[in-house]
C-alpha atoms as a PDB file:
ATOM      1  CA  UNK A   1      95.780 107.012 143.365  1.00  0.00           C
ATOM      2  CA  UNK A   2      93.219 104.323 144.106  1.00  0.00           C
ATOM      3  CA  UNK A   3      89.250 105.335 143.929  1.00  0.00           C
ATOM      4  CA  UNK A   4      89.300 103.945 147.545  1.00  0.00           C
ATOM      5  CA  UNK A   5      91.639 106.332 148.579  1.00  0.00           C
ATOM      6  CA  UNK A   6      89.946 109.525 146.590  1.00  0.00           C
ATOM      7  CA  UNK A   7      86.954 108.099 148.506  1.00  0.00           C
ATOM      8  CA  UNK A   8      88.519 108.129 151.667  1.00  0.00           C
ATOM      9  CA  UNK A   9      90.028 111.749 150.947  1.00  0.00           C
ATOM     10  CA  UNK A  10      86.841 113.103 150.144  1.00  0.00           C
ATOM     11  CA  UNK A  11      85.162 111.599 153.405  1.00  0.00           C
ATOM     12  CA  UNK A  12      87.298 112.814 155.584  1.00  0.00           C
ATOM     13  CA  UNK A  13      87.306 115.956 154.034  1.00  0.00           C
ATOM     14  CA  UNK A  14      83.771 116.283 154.538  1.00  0.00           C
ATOM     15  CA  UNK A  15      83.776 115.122 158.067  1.00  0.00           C
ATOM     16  CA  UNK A  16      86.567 117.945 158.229  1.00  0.00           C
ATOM     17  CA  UNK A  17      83.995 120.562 156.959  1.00  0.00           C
ATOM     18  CA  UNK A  18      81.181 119.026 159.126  1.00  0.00           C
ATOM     19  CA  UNK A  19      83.160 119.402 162.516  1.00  0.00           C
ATOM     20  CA  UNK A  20      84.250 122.565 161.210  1.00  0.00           C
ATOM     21  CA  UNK A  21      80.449 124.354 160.173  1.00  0.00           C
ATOM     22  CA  UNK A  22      79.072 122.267 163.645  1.00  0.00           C
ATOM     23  CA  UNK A  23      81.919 124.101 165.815  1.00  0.00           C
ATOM     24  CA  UNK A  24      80.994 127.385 164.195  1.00  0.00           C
ATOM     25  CA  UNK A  25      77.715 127.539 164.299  1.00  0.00           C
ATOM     26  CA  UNK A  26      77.944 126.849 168.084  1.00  0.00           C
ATOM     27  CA  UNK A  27      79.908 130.128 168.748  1.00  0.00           C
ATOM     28  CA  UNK A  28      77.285 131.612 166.668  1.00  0.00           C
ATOM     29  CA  UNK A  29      74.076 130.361 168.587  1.00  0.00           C
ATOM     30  CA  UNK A  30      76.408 131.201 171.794  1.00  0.00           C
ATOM     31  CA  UNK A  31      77.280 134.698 170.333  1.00  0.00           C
ATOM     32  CA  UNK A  32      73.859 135.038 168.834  1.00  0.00           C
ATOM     33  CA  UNK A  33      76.389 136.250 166.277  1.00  0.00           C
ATOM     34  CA  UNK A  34      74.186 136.273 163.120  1.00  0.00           C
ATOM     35  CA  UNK A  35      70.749 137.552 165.262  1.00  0.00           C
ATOM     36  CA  UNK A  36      72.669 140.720 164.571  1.00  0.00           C
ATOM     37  CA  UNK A  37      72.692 142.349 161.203  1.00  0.00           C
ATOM     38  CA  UNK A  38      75.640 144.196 161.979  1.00  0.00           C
ATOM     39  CA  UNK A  39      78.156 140.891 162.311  1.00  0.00           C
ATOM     40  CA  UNK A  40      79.619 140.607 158.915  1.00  0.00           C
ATOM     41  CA  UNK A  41      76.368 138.941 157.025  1.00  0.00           C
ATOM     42  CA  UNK A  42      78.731 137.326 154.493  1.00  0.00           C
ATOM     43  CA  UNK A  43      81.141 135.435 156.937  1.00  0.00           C
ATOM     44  CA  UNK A  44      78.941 132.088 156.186  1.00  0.00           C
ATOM     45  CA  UNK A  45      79.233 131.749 152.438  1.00  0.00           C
ATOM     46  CA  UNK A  46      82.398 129.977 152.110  1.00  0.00           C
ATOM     47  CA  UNK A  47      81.022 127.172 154.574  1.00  0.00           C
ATOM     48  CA  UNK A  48      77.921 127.451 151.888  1.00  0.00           C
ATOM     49  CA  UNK A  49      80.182 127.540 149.275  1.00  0.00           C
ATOM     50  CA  UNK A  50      82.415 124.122 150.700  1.00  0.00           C
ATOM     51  CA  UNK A  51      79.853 122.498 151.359  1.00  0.00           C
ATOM     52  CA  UNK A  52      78.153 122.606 148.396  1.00  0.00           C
ATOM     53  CA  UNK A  53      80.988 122.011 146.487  1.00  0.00           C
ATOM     54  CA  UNK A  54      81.714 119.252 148.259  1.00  0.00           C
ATOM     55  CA  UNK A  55      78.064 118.157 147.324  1.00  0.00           C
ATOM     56  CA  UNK A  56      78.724 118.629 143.834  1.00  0.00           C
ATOM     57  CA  UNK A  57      82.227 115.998 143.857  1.00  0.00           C
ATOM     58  CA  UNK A  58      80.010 113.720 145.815  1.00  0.00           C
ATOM     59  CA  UNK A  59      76.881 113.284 143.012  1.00  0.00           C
ATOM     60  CA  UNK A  60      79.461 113.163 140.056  1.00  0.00           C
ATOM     61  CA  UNK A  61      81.763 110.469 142.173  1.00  0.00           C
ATOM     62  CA  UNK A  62      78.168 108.894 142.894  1.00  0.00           C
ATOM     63  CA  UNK A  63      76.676 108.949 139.949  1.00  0.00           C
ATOM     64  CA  UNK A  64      79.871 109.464 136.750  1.00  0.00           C
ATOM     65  CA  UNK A  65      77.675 111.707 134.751  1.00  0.00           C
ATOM     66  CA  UNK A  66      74.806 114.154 134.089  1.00  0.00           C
ATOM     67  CA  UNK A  67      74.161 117.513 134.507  1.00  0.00           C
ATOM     68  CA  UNK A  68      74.934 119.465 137.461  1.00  0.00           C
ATOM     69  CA  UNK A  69      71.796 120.951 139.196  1.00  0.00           C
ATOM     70  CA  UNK A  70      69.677 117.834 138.606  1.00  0.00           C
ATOM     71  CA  UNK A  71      72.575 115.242 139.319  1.00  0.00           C
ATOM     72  CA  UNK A  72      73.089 117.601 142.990  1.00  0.00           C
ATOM     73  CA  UNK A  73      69.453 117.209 143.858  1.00  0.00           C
ATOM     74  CA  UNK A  74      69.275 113.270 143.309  1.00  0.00           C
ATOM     75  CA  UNK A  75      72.362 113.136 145.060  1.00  0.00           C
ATOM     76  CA  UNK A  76      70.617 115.069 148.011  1.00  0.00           C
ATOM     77  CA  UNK A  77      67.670 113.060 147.072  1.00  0.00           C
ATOM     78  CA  UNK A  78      68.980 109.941 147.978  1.00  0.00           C
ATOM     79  CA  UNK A  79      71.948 110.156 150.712  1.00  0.00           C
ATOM     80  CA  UNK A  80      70.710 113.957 152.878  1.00  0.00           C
ATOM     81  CA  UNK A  81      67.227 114.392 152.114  1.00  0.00           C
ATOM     82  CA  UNK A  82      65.526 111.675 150.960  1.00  0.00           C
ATOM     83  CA  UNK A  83      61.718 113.156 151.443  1.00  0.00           C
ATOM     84  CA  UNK A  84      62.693 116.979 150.745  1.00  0.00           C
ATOM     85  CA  UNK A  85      62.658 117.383 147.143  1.00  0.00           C
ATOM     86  CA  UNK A  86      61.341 120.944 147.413  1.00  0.00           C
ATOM     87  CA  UNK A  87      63.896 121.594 149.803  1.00  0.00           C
ATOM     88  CA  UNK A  88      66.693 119.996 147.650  1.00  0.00           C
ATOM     89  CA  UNK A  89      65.738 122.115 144.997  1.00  0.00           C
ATOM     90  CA  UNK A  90      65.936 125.258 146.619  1.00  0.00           C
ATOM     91  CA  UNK A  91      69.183 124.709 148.242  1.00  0.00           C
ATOM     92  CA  UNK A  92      70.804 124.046 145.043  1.00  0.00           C
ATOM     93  CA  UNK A  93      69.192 126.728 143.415  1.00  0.00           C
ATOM     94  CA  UNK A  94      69.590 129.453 146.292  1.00  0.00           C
ATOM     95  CA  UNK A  95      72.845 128.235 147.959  1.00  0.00           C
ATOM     96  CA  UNK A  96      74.752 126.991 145.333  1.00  0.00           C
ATOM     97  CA  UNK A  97      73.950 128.712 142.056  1.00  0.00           C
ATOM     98  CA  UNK A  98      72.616 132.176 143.481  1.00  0.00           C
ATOM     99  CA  UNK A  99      75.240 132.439 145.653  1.00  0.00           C
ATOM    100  CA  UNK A 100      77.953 131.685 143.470  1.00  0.00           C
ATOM    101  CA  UNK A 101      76.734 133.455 140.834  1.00  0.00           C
ATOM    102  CA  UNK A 102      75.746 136.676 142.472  1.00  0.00           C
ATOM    103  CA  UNK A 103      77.759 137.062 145.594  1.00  0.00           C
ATOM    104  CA  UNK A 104      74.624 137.051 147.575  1.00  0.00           C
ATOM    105  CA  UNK A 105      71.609 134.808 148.959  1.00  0.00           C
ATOM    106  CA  UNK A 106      69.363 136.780 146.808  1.00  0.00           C
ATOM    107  CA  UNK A 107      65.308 135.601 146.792  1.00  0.00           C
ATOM    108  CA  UNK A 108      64.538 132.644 144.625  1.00  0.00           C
ATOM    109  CA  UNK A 109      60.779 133.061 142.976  1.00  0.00           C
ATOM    110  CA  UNK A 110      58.980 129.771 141.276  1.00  0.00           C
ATOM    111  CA  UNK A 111      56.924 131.217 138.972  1.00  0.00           C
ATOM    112  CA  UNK A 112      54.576 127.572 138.653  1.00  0.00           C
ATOM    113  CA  UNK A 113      53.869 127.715 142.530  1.00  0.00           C
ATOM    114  CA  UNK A 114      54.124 131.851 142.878  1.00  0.00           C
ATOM    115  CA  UNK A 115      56.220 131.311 145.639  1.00  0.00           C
ATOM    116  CA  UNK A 116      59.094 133.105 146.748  1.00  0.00           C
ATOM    117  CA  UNK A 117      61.821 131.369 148.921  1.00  0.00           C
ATOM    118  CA  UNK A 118      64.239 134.357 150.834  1.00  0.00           C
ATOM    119  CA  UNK A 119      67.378 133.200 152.747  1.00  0.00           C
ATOM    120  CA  UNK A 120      65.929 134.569 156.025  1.00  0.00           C
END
């Protein structure tokens, strides 16, 4: 297999997962699905999950090396969020290693800044 074609593969697979999370998330705003505690809080974290995974193929295609958190975050840095490094961080912190780690969006505290970053 050609690294065109892997290329290819994984593009499509994220425009898959884009068209997928955007079609979802409608019925949810529609359903006002997650306004209610009650409607299976969890259902989301696999989209999370893809998503982020996807994220994490992406900056090793992009960049052939380093370690994970940091090579996610330039990655994020560069092609999705170019002027949200504080965001960046988070979301690889919160959504990808919290969550996959603990089952849960659990709170994320930065003990240099004091601040505490909830999934709410």
């Amino acid at each position: 297999m050609t690294a065109e074609l892997i290329a290819k593969r994984l593009v499509d697979h994220a425009d898959a997962l884009e068209a997928e999370i955007t079609a979802v998330s409608i019925l949810f705003k529609e359903t006002r699905f997650l306004g209610d505690s009650g409607n299976m809080p969890y259902s989301h974290f696999g989209y999370l999950m893809a998503m982020l995974g996807l994220i994490d193929t992406l900056s090793l295609c992009d960049s052939g090396r380093g370690e994970q958190t940091p090579r996610m975050r330039t990655f994020l840095g560069t092609y999705v969020h170019p002027t949200q490094a504080g965001v960046n961080t988070v979301l690889v912190q919160m959504m990808r290693h919290t969550l996959m780690h603990t089952g849960a969006l659990r709170y994320l505290f930065n003990s240099s800044t004091r601040v505490a970053y909830l999934a709410r």
